[in-house]
N, C-alpha and C. Protein backbone atom coordinates (compact mmCIF):
# COMPACT_ATOMS: atom_id res chain seq x y z
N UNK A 1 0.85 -1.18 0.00
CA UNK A 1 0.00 0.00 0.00
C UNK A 1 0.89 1.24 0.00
N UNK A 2 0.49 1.69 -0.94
CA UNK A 2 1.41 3.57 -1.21
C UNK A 2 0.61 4.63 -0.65
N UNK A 3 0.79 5.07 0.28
CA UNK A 3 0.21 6.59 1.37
C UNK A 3 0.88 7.33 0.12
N UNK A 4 -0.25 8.52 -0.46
CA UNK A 4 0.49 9.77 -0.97
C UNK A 4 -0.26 10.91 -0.15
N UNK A 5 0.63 11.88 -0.08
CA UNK A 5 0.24 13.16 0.32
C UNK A 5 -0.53 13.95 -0.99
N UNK A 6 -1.24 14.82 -0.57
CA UNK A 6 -1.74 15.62 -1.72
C UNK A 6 -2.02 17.09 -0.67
N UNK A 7 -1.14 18.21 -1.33
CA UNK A 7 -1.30 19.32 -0.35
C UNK A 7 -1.59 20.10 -1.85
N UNK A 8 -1.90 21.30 -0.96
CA UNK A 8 -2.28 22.86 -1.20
C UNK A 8 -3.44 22.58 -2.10
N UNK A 9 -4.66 21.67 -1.75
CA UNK A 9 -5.59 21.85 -2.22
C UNK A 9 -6.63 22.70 -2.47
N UNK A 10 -7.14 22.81 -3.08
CA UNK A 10 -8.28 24.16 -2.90
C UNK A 10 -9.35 23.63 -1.87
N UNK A 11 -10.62 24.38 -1.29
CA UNK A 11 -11.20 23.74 -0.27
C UNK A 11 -12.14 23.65 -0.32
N UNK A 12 -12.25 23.32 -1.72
CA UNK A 12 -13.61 22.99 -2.36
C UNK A 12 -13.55 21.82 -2.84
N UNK A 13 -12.40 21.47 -2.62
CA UNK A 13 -12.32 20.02 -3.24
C UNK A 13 -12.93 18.82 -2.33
N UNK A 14 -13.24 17.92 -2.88
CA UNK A 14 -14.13 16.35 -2.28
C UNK A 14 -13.32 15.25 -2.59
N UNK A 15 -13.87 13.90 -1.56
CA UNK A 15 -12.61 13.11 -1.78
C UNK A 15 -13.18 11.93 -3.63
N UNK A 16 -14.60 12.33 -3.98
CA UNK A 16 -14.78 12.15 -5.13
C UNK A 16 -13.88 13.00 -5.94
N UNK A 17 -13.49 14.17 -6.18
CA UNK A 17 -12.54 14.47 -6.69
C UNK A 17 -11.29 14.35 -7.04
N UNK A 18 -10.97 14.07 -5.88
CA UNK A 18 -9.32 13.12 -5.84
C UNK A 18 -9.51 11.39 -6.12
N UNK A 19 -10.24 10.81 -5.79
CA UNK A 19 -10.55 9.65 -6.39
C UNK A 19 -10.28 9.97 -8.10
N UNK A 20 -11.32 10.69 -8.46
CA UNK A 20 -11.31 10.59 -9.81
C UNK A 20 -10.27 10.87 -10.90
N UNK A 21 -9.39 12.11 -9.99
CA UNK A 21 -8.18 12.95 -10.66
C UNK A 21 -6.75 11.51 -10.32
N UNK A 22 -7.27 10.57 -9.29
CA UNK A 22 -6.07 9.49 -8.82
C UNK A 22 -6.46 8.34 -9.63
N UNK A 23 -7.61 7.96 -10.15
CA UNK A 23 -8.21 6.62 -10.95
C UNK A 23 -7.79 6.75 -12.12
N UNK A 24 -7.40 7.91 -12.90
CA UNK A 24 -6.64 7.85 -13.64
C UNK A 24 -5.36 7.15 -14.36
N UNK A 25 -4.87 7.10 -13.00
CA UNK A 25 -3.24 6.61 -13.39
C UNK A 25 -3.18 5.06 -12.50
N UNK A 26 -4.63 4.50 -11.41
CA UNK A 26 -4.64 3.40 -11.09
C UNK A 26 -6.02 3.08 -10.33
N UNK A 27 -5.93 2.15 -9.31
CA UNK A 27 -6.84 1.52 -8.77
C UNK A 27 -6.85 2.26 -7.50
N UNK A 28 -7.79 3.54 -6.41
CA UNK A 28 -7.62 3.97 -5.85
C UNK A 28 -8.07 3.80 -4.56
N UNK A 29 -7.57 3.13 -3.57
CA UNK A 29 -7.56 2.50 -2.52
C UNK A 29 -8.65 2.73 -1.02
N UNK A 30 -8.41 4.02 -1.03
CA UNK A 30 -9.18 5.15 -0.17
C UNK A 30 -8.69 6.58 -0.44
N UNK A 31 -9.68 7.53 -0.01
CA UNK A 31 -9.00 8.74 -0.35
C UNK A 31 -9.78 9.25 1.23
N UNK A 32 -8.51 10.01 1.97
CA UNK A 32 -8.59 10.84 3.76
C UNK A 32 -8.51 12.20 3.12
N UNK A 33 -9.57 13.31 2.90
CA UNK A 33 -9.48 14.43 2.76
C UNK A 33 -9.75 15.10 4.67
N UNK A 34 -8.75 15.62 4.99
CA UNK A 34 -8.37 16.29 6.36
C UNK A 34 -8.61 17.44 6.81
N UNK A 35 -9.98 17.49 7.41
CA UNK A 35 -10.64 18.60 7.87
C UNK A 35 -10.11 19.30 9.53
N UNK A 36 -10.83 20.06 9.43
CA UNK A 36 -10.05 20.82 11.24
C UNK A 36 -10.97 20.12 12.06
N UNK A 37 -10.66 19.33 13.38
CA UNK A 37 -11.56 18.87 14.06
C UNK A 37 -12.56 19.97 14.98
N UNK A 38 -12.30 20.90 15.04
CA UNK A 38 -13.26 22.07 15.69
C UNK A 38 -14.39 22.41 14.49
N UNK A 39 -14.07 23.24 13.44
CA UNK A 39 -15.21 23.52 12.45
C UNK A 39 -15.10 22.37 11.50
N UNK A 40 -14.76 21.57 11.62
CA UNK A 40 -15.28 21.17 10.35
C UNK A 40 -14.60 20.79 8.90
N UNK A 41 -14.48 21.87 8.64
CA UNK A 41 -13.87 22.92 7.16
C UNK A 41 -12.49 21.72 6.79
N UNK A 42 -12.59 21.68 5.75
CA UNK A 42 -11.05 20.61 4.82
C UNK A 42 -9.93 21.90 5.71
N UNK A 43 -8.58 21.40 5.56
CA UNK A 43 -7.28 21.29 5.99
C UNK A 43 -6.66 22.15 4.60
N UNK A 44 -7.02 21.49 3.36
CA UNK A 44 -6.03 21.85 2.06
C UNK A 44 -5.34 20.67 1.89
N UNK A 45 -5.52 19.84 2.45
CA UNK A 45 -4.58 18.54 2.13
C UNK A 45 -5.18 17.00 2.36
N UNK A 46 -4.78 16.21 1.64
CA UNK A 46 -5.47 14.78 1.66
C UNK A 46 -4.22 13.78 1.65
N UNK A 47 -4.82 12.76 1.61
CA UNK A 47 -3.64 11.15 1.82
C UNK A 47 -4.57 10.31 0.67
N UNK A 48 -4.00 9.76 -0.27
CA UNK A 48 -4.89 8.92 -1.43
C UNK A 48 -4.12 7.69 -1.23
N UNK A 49 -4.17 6.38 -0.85
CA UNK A 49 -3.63 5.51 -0.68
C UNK A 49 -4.49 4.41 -2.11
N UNK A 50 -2.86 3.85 -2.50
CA UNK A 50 -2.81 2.80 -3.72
C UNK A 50 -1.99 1.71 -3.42
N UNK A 51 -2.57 0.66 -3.88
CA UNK A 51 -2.21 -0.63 -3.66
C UNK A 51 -1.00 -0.80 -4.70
N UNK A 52 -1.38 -0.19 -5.90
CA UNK A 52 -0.15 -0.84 -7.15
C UNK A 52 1.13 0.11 -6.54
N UNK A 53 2.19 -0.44 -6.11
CA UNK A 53 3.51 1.09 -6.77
C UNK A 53 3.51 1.70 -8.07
N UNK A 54 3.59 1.35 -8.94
CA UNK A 54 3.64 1.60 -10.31
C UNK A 54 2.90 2.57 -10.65
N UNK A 55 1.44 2.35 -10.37
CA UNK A 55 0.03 3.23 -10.40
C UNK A 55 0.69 4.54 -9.55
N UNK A 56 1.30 4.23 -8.84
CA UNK A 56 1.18 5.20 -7.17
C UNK A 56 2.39 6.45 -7.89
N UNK A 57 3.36 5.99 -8.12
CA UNK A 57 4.48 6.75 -8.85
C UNK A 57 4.25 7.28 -10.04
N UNK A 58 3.51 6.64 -10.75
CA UNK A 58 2.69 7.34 -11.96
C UNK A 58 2.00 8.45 -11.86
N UNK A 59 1.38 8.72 -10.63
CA UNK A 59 0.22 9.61 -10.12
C UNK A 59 1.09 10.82 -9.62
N UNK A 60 2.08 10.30 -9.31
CA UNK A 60 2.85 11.39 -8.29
C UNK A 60 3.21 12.02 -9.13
N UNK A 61 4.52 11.30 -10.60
CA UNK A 61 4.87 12.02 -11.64
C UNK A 61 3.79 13.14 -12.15
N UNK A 62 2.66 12.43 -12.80
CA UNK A 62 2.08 13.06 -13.15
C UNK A 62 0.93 14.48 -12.82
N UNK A 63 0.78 14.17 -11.46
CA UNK A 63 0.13 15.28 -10.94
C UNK A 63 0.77 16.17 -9.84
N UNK A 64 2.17 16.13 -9.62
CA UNK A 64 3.00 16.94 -8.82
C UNK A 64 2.65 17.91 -9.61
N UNK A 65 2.35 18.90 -9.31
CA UNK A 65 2.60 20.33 -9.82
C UNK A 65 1.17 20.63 -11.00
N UNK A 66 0.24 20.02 -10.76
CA UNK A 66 -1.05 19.83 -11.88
C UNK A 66 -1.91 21.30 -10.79
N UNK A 67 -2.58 21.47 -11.64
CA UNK A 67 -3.54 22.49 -11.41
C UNK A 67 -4.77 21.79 -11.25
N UNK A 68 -5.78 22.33 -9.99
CA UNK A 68 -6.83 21.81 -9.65
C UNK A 68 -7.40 23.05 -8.82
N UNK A 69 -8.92 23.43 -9.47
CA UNK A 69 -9.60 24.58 -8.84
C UNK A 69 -8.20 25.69 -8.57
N UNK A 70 -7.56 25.60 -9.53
CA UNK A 70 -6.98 27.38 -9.53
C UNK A 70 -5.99 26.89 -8.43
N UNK A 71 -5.13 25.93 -7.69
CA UNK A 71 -4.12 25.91 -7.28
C UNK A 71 -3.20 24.89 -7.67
N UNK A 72 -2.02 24.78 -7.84
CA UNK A 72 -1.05 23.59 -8.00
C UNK A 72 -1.15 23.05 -7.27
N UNK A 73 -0.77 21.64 -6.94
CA UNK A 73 -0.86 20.94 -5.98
C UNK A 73 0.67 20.31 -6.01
N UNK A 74 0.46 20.12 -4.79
CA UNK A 74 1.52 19.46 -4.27
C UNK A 74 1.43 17.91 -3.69
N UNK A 75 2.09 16.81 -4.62
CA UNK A 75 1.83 15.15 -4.84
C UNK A 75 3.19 14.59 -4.38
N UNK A 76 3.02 13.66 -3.34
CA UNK A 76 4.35 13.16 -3.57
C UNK A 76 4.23 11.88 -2.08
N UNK A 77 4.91 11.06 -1.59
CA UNK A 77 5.06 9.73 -1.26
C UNK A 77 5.10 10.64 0.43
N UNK A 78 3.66 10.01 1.20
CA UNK A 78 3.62 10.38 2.64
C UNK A 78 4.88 10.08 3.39
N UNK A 79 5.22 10.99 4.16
CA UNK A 79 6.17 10.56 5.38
C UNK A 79 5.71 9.88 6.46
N UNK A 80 6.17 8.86 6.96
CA UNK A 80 6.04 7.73 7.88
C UNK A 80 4.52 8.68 9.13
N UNK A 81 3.47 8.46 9.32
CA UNK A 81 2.88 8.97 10.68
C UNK A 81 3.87 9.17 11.70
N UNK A 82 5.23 8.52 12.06
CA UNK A 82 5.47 8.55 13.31
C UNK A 82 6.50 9.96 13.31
N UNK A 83 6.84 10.02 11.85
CA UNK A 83 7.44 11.45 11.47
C UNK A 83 7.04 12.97 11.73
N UNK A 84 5.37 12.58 11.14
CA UNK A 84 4.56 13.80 11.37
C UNK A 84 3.91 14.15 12.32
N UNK A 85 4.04 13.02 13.32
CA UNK A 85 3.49 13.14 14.83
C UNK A 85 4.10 13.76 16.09
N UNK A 86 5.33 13.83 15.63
CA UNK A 86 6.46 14.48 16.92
C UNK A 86 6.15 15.56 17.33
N UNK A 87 5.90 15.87 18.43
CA UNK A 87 5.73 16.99 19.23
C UNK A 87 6.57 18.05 18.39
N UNK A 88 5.87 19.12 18.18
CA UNK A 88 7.08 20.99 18.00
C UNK A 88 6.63 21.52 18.82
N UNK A 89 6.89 21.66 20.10
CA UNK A 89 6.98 22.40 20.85
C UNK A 89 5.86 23.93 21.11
N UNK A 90 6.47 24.86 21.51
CA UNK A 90 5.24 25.76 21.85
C UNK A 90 4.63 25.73 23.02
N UNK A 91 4.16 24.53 23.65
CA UNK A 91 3.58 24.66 25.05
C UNK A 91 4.14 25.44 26.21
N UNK A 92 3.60 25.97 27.36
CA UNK A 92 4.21 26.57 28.33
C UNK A 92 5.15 25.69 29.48
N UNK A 93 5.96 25.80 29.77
CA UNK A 93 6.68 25.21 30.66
C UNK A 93 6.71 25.82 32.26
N UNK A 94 6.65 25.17 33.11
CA UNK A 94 6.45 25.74 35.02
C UNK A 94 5.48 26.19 35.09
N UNK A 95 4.90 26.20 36.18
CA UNK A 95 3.86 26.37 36.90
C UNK A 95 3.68 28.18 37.51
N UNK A 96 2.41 28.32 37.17
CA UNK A 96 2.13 30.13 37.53
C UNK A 96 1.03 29.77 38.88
C-alpha cells in the first residue's frame, strides 16, 4: 500500500474528486481528505492511498505540480505517521 500526500488543495475540493483525478493513473484505494476537528472545514490537504507502486508513482509524476480549482498541488510519497506526529513544541513550561 502507497500513502500519498496531496497538499495545497483548494477547499472545495471532495474526496470524489481526488478519487477521480487518482483513478486515472490506477486503482484507488481510499481517499482521507483532512478537515479541522473544531469547524469542520477541509485542511487543504489529503492522503490517497494505492495498492499498485507503479500506479502510485505514476500519479505522483504526473500530478505533482497539476492544477486543480486554480491551485497547483503538491503530490508526492507520505512521510512515515510517526514522522509527522512528533511533538514541535510551543507549550508553556512551570507552573504560575
Amino acid at each position: 500500500m502507497v500513502n500519498i500526500y496531496v497538499g495545497n488543495l483548494p477547499y472545495s475540493a471532495t474526496e470524489d474528486d481526488l478519487r477521480s483525478l487518482f483513478s486515472a493513473h490506477g486503482v484507488v484505494d481510499r481517499v482521507s481528505l483532512i478537515t479541522d476537528r473544531i469547524t469542520g472545514r477541509p485542511r487543504g490537504f489529503a492522503f490517497v492511498e494505492m495498492a499498485d507502486q507503479a500506479a502510485a508513482e505514476a500519479a505522483i509524476q504526473a500530478l505533482n505540480g497539476a492544477e486543480l480549482g486554480g491551485r497547483t498541488l503538491t503530490v508526492n510519497i507520505a512521510k512515515p505517521r510517526s514522522d509527522r506526529d512528533r511533538p514541535r513544541g510551543g507549550g508553556r513550561r512551570g507552573g504560575y
